[in-house]
Protein backbone atom coordinates (compact mmCIF):
# COMPACT_ATOMS: atom_id res chain seq x y z
CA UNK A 1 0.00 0.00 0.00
CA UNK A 2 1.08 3.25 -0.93
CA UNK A 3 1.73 5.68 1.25
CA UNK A 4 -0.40 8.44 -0.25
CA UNK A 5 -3.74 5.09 0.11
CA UNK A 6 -2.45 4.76 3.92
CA UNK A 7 -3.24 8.30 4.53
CA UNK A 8 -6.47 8.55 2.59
CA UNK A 9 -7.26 4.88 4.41
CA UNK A 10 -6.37 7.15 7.97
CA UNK A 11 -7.91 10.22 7.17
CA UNK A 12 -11.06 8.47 6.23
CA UNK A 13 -11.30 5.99 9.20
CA UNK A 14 -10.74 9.14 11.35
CA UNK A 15 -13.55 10.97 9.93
CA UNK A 16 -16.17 7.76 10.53
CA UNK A 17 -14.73 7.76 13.71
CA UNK A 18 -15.33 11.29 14.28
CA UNK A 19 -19.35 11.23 13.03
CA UNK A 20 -19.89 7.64 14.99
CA UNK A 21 -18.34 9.54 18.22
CA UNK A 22 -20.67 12.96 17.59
CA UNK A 23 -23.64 11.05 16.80
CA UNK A 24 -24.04 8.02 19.42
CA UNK A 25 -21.43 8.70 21.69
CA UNK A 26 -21.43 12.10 22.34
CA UNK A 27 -17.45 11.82 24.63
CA UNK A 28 -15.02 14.45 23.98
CA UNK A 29 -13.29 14.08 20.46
CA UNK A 30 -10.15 13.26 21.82
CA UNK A 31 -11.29 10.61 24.55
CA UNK A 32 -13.93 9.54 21.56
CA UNK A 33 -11.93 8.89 18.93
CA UNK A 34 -9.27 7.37 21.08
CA UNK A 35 -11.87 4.64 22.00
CA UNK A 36 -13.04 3.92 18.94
CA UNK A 37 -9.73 3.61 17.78
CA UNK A 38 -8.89 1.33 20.51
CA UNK A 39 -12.21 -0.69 20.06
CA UNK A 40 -11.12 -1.01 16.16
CA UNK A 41 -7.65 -2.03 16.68
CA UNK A 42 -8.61 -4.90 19.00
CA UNK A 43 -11.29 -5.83 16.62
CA UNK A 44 -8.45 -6.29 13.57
CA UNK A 45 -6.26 -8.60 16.17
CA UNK A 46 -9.36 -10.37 17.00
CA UNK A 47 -10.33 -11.16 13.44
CA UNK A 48 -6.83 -12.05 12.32
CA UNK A 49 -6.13 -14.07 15.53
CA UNK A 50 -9.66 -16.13 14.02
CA UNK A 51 -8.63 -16.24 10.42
CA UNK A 52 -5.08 -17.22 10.91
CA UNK A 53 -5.98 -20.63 13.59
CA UNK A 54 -8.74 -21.36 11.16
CA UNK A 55 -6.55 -21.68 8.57
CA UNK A 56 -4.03 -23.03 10.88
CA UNK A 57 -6.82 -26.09 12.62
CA UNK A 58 -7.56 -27.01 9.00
CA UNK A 59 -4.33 -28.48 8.29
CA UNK A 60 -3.17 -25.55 5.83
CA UNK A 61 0.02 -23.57 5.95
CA UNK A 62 0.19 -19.79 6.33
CA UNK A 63 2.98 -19.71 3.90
CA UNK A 64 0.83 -18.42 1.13
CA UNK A 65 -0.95 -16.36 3.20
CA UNK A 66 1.70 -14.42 3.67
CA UNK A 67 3.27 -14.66 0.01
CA UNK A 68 -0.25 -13.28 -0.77
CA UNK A 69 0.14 -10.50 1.72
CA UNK A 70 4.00 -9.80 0.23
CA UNK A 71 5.39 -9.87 3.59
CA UNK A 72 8.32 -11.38 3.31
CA UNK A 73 9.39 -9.72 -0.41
CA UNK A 74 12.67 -9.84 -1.14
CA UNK A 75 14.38 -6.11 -2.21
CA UNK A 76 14.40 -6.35 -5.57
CA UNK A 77 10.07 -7.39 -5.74
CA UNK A 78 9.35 -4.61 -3.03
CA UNK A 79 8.47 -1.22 -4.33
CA UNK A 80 10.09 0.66 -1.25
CA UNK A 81 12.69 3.70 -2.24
CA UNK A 82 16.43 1.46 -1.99
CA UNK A 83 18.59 4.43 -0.17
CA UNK A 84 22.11 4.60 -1.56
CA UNK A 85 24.68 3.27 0.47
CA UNK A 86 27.48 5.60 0.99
C-alpha cells in the first residue's frame, strides 16, 4: 500500500470515527476517537487471531498467506525507495 492510500485509508477511518463519536457517543473528540480507535484495533487482532488458527486447525500452511500478503518480499520485488549506500 502506498503511502499516499495509507493516509487517505487514515484520514477516512478518522472521519467515521469522528461522526460515529458525535452522533451516538457524544465523549469528547479526543477521549472519543481514542476509544473507537482502541475498540477497532482490537477488533483487527481479533479477526486475524480467528482467520489465521482457522486456517491453521484445517491443516493448511500460512505460507501463502503471507506470500499473498507480500510480507516477506525480497528487495528487488518490493516497491520501497532502496537508499544509496554511501
Amino acid at each position: 500500500m502506498d503511502f499516499y492510500n495509507a493516509l487517505a485509508l487514515l484520514l477516512v477511518a478518522a472521519a467515521a470515527f469522528a461522526y460515529l463519536n458525535h452522533r451516538f457517543l457524544r465523549m469528547p473528540s479526543a477521549i472519543g476517537l481514542m476509544g473507537l480507535g482502541l475498540v477497532a484495533s482490537l477488533g483487527l487482532v481479533g479477526i486475524t487471531y480467528v482467520v489465521v488458527f482457522s486456517i491453521i486447525g484445517q491443516g493448511l500452511t500460512i505460507g501463502p498467506l503471507v506470500r499473498w500478503l507480500g510480507v516477506g518480499a525480497s528487495a528487488k520485488t518490493s516497491r520501497r525507495p532502496t537508499h544509496p549506500t554511501a
